[in-house]
Protein backbone atom coordinates (compact mmCIF):
# COMPACT_ATOMS: atom_id res chain seq x y z
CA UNK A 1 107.30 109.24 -171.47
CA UNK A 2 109.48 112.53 -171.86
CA UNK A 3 112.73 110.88 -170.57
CA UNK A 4 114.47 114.32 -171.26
CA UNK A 5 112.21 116.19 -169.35
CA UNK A 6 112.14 113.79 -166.65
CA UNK A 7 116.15 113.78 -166.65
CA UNK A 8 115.73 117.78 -166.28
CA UNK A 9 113.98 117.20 -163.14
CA UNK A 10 116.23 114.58 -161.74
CA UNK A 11 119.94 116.74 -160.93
CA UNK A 12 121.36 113.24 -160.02
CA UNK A 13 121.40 112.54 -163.52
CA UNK A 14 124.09 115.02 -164.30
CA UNK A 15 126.47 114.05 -161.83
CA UNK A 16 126.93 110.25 -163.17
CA UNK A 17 125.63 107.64 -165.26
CA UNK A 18 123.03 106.12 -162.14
CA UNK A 19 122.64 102.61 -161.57
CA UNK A 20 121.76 101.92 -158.15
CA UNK A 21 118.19 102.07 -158.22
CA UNK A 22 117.24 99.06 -156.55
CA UNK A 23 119.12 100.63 -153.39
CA UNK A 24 118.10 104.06 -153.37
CA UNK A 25 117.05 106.11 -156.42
CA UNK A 26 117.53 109.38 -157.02
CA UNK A 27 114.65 112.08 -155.96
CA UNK A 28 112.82 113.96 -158.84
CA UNK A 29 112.95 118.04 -157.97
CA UNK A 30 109.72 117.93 -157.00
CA UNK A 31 110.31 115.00 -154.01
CA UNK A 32 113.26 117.29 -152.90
CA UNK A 33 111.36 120.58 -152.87
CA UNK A 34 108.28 118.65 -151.06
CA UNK A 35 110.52 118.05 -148.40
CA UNK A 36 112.28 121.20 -148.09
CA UNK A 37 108.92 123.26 -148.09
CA UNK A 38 107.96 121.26 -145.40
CA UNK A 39 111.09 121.23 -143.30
CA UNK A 40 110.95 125.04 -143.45
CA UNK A 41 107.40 125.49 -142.39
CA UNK A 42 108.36 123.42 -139.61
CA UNK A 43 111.40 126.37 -138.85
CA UNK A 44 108.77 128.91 -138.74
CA UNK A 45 106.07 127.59 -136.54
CA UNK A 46 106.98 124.57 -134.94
CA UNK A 47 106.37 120.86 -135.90
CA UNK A 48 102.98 120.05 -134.43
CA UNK A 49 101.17 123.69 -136.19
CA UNK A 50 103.06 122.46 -139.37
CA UNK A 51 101.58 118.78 -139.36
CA UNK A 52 97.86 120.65 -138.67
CA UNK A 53 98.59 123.06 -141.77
CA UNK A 54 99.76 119.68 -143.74
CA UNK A 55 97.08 117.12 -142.46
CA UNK A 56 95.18 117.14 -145.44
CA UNK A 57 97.76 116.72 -147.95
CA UNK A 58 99.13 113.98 -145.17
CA UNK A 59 95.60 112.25 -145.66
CA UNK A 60 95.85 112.14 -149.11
CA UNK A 61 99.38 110.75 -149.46
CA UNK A 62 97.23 107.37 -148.18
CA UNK A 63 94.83 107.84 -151.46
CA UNK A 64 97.68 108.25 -153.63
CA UNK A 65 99.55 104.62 -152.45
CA UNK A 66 96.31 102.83 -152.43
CA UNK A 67 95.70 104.28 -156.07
CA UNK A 68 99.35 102.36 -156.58
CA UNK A 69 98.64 99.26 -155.27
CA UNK A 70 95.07 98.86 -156.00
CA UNK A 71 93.93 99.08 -152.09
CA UNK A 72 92.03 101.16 -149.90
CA UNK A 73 93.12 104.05 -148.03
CA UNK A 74 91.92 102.71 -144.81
CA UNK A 75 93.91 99.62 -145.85
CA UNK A 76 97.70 101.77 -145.36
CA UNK A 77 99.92 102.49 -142.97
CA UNK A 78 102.95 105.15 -143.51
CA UNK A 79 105.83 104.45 -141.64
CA UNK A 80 109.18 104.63 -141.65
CA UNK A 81 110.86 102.07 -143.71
CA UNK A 82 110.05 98.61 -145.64
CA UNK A 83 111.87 96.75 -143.00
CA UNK A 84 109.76 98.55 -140.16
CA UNK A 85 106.76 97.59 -142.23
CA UNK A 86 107.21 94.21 -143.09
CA UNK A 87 108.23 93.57 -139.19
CA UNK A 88 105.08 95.00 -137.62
CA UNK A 89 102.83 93.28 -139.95
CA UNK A 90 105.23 89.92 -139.37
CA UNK A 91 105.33 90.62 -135.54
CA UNK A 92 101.59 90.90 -135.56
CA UNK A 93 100.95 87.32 -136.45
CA UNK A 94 99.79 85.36 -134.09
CA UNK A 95 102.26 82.30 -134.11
CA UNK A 96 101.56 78.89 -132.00
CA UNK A 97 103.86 76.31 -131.89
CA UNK A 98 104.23 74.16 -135.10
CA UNK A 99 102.41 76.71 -137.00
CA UNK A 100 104.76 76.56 -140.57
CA UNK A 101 105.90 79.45 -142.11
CA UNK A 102 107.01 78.93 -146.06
CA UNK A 103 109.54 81.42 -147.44
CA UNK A 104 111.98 81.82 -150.68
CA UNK A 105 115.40 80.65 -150.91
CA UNK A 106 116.89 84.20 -152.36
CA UNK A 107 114.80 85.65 -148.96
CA UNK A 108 116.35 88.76 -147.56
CA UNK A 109 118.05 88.93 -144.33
CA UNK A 110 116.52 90.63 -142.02
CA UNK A 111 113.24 88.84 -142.88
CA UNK A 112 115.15 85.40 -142.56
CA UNK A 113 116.26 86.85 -138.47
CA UNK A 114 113.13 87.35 -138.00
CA UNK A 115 111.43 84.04 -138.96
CA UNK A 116 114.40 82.33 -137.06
CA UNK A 117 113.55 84.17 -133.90
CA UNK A 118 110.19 83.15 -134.46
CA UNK A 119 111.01 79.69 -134.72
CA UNK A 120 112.90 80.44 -130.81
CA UNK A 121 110.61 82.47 -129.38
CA UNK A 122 107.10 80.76 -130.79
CA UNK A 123 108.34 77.58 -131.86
CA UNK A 124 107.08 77.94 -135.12
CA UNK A 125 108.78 75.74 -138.51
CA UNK A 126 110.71 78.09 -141.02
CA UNK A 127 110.43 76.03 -144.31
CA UNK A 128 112.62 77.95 -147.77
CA UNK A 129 110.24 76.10 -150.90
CA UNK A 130 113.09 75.06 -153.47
CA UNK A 131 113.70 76.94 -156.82
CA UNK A 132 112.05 75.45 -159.92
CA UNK A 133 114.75 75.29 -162.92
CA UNK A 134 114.45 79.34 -163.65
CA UNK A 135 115.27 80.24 -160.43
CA UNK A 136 111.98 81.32 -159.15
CA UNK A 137 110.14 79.76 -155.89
CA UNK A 138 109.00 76.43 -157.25
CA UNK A 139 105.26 76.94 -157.54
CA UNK A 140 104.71 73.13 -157.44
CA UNK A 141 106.85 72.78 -154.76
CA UNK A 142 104.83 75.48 -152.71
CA UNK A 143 101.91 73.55 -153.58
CA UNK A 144 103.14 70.34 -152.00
CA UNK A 145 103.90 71.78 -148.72
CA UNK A 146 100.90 73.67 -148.50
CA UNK A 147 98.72 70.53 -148.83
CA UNK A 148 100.51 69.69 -145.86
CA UNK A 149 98.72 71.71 -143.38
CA UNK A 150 99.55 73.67 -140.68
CA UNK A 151 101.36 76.30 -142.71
CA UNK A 152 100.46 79.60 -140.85
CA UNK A 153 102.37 81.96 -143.18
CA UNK A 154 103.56 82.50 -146.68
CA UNK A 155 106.22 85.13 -147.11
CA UNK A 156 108.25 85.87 -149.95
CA UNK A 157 110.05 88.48 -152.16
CA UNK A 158 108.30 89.83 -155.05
CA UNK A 159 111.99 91.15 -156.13
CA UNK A 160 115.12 89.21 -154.78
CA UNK A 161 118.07 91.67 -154.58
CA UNK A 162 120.84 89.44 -156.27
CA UNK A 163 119.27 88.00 -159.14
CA UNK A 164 117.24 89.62 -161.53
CA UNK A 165 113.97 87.61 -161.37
CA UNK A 166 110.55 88.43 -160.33
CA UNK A 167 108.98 85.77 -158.51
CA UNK A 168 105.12 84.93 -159.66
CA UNK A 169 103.34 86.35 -156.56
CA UNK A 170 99.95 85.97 -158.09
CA UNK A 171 100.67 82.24 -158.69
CA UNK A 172 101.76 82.01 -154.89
CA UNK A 173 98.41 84.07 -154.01
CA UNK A 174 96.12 81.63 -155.54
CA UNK A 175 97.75 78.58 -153.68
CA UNK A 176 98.36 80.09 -150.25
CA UNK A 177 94.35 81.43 -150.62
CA UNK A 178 93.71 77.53 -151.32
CA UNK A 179 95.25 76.41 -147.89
CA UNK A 180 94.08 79.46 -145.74
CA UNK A 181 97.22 80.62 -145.08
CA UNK A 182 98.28 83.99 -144.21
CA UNK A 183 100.44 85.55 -147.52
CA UNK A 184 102.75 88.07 -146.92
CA UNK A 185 104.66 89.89 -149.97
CA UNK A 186 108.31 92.23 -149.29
CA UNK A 187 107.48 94.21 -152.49
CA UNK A 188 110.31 96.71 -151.55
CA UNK A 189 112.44 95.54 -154.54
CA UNK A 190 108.95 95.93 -156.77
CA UNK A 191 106.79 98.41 -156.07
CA UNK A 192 107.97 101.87 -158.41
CA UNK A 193 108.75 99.29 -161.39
CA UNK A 194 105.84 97.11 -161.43
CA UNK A 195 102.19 96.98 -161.52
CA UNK A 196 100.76 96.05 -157.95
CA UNK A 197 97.68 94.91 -157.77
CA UNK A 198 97.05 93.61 -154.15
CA UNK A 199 93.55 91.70 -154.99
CA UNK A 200 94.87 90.58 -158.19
CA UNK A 201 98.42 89.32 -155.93
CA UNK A 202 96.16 88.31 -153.43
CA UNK A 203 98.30 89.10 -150.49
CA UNK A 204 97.37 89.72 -147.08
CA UNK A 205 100.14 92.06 -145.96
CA UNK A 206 102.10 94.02 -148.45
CA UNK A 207 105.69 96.22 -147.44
CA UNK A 208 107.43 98.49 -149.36
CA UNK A 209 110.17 101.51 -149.22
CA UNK A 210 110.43 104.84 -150.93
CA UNK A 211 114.00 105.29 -151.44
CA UNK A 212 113.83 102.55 -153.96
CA UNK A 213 112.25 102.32 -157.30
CA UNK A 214 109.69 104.78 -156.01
CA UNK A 215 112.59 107.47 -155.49
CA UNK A 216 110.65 108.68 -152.24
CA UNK A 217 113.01 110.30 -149.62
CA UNK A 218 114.83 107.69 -147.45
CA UNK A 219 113.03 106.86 -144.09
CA UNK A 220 109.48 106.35 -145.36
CA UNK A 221 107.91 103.38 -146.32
CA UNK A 222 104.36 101.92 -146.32
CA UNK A 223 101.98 98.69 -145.43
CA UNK A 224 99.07 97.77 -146.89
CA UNK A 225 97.31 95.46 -144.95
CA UNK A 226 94.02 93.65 -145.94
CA UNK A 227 90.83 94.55 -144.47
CA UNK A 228 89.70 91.40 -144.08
CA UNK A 229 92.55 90.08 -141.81
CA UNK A 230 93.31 93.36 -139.97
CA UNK A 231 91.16 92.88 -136.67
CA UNK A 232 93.10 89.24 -136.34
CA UNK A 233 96.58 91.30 -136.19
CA UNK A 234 98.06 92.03 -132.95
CA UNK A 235 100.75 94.81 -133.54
CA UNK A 236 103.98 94.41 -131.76
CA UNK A 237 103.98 97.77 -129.73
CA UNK A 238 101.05 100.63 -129.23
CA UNK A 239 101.20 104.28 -128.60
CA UNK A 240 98.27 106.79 -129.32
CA UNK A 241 98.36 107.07 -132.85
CA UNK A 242 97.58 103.25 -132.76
CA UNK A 243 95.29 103.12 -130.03
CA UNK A 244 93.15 105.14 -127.53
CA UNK A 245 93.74 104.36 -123.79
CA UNK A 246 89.87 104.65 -122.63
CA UNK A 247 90.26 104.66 -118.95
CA UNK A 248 92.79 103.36 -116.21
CA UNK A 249 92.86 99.49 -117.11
CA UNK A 250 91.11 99.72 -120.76
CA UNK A 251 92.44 100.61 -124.51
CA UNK A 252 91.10 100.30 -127.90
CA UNK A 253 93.07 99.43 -131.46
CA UNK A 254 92.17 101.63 -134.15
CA UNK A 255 90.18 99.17 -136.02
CA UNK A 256 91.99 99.66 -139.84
CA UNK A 257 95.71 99.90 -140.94
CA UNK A 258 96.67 102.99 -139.18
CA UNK A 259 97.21 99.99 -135.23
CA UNK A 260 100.28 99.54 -137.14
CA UNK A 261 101.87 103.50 -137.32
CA UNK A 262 103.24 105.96 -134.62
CA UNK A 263 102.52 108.86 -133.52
CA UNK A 264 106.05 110.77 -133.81
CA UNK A 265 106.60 110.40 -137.56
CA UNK A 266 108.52 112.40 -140.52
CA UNK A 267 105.87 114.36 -141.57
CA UNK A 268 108.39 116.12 -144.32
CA UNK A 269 109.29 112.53 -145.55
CA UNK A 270 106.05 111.16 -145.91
CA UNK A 271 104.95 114.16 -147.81
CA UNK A 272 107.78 113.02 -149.85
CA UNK A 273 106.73 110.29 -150.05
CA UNK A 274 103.56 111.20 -151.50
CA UNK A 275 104.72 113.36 -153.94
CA UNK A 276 107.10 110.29 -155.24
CA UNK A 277 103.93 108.24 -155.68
CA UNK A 278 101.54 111.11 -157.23
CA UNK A 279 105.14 110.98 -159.90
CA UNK A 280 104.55 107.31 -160.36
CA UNK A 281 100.84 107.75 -161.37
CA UNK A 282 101.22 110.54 -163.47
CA UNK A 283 103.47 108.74 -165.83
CA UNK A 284 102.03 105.64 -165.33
CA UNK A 285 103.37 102.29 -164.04
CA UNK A 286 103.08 100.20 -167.40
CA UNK A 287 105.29 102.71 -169.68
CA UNK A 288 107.25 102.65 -165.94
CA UNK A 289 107.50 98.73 -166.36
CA UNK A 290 107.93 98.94 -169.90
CA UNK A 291 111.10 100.69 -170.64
CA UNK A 292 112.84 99.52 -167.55
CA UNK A 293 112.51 96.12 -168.92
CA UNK A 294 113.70 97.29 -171.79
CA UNK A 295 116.93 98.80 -170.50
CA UNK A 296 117.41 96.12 -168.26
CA UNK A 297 117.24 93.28 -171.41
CA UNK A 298 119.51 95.86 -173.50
CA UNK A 299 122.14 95.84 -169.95
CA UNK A 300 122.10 92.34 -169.88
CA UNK A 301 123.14 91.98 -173.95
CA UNK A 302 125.60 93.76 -173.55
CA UNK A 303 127.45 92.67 -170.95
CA UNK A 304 127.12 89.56 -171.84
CA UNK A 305 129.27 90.75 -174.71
CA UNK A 306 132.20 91.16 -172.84
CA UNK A 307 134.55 88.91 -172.63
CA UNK A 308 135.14 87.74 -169.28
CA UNK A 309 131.74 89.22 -167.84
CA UNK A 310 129.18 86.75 -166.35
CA UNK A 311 126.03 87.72 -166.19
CA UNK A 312 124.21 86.08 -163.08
CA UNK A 313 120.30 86.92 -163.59
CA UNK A 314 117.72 84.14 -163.30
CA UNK A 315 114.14 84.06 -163.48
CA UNK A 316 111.27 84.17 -166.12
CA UNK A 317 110.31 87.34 -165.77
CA UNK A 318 112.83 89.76 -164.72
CA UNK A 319 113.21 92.84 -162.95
CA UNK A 320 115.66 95.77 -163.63
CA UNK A 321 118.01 94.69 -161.52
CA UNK A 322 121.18 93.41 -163.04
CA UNK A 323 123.68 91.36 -161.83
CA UNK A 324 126.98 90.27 -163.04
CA UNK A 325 130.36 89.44 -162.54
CA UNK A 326 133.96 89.83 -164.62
CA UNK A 327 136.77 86.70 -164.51
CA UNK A 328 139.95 88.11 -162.80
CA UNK A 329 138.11 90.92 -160.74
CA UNK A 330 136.34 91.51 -157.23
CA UNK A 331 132.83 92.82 -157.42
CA UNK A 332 134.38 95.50 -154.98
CA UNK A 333 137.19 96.51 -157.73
CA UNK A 334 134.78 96.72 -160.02
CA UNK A 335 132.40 98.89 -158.63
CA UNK A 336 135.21 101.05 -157.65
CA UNK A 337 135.84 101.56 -161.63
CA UNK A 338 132.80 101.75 -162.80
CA UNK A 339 132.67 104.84 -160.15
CA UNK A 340 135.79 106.55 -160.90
CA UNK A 341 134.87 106.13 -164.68
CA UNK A 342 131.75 108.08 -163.50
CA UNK A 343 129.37 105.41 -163.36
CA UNK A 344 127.25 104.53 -160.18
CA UNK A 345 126.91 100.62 -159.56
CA UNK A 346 126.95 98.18 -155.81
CA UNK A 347 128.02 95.59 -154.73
CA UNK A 348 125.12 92.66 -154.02
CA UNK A 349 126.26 90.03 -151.40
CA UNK A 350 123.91 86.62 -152.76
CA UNK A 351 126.09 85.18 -149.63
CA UNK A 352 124.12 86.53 -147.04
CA UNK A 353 121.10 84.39 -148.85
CA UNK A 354 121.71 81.53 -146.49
CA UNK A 355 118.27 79.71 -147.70
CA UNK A 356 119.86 79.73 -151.47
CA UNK A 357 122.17 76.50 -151.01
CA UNK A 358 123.20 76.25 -154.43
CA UNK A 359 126.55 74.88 -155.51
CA UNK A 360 127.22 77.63 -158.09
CA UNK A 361 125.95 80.83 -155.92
CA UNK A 362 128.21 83.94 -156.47
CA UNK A 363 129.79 84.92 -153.18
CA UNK A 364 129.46 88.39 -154.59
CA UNK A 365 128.02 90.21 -157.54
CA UNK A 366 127.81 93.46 -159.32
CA UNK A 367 124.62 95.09 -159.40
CA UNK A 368 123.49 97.79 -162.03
CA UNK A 369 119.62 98.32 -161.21
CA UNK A 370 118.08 100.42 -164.21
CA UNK A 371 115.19 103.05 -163.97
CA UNK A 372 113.37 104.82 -166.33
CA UNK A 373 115.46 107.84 -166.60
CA UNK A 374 118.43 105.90 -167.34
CA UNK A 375 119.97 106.25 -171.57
CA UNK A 376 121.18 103.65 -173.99
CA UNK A 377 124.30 105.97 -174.12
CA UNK A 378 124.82 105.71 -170.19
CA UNK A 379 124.38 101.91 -170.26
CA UNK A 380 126.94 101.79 -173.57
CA UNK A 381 129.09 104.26 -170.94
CA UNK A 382 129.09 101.22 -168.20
CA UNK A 383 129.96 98.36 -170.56
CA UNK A 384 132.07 100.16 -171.97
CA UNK A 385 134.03 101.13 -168.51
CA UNK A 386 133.46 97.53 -167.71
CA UNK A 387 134.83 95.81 -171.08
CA UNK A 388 138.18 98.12 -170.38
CA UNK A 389 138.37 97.00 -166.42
């Protein structure tokens, strides 16, 4: 990996030391320019003859994310954002009542509303499977409740946003295979930093952004969605892109992934998108997963260095988000130094986890999410700014 070249083709990386990756990276030249082309075309002759001069480089956008993720084309849907992903493959399930529906504790937020609306509107039992003693989803735990029965749905994070750790989603795979239950993976967090390999996961329904680790544009996102399971998914909503109305009182479903995308789309975003992804491959996800590790490891050292810094990652395996905290200051007044000192951080909220009951949960953290373009000398830059907060 040419991580000077790669800098050179990321102008974000002159105007601070970046760490906010795990919200939304910052877009190679080439993701930029993809967009712009596009966006102008569209000026000259109109949005529909654009998307007819683009379709084929549209089409293989869907090649290039199933290369990713180790799926089919046919097995993709581009829309426009993780959340709108995960909810129509979520939405799609058909829930009865008592059907169960395991989850994380360190589960995001707007996939927690929507298995409690669920659990109002179908009745169904939303069940968070305890931590085992690193943090992750207990995979003995899981495998307890799943010899229950009646568990409809597994859903999880591959990445939580708070913590550091990477939960073992082909572990959860094999179990939730074992008990014929539906497995559903929010890879948002995961995919852009980590190998994906759907069969190998074994998940039914994957979702994912590109403004994260992928550093796509903001707006697009994708779901991969089983072959197998597809024609026993009932999307939310239809228009013509996912269906053909065949006569006054009849329609069809388009029989692969594509029942769960719209017609009116951001053709300049998904192009984007794909040109993100085509990035991804061409350097190659394991010297990807590699080096952010690496940073991420070298982050955590040294912070833990500094006096008066906590830092708050779990897990066994552990992503490039890092999180940490500093005795005397807010996570807010910290952030705000870090960015006047020319270093780009957030602010995580573990608080709005309300599945993660523990006694000693931050309220609020720091987070510093690596990526590959990031420098030993920018992460000695933000320990340093942090040791002299």
């Amino acid at each position: 990996m040419d991580v000077s070249l790669l800098r050179k083709r990321t102008p974000g990386c002159a105007e601070s030391a970046y760490f906010d990756n795990a919200g939304s990276a910052l877009p190679a030249d080439r993701v930029t320019q993809t967009v712009i082309d596009h966006l102008l075309l569209e000026q000259r002759v109109g949005g529909y003859v654009a998307a007819d001069l683009a379709a084929a480089r549209l089409d293989a956008v869907y090649s290039s994310v199933a290369s990713l993720i180790n799926a089919e084309p046919h097995e993709i849907a581009l829309v426009e954002n993780a959340t709108r992903a995960w909810d129509m493959a979520f939405y799609a399930i058909p829930f009865k009542p008592g059907d169960r529906i395991l989850t994380s504790r360190s589960e995001y937020p707007s996939n927690a509303l929507a298995f409690l609306q669920a659990r109002e509107r179908f009745g169904v039992k939303v069940e968070p499977v305890p931590d085992d003693e690193n943090g992750q989803l207990c995979l003995d735990a899981l495998a307890e409740r799943l010899g229950q029965g009646g568990v409809r749905l597994v859903a999880v994070n591959h990445a939580p946003t708070y913590d550091g750790l990477v939960n073992p989603a082909a572990e959860i795979g094999e179990l939730a295979a074992r008990a014929d239950a539906l497995y559903l993976l929010d890879a948002c967090q995961s995919v852009g930093q980590l190998p994906i390999d759907v069969k190998r996961i074994g998940c039914h329904l994957l979702s994912a952004t590109g403004r994260k680790y992928l550093r796509g544009p903001r707006g697009t996102g994708f779901l991969y969605v089983d072959e197998d399971v597809v024609g026993r998914l009932d999307p939310p909503f239809l228009d013509l892109r996912a269906g053909t109305w065949t006569g006054p009182a009849s329609f069809e479903i388009k029989a692969d992934a594509k029942r769960f995308e719209t017609w009116e789309r951001n053709v300049a975003g998904l192009l984007g998108l794909g040109a993100a992804v085509d990035d991804v491959l061409d350097i190659g996800i394991e010297a990807i997963r590699k080096r952010i590790a690496q940073l991420a490891d070298d982050l955590r050292a040294g912070l833990s260095r500094v006096s008066g810094v906590t830092v708050c990652d779990r897990g066994v395996v552990r992503s490039g988000i890092v999180t940490f905290s500093k005795d005397g200051l807010s996570a807010g007044d910290i952030v705000a130094g870090l960015r006047a000192a020319g270093v780009t951080t957030a602010v995580s909220l573990p608080s709005r986890a309300q599945f993660d009951t523990r006694a000693d949960k931050p309220p609020v953290v720091v987070r510093a999410s690596v990526h590959y373009y990031n420098t030993p000398a920018e992460q000695e830059r933000l320990i340093s700014a942090v040791a002299g907060l």
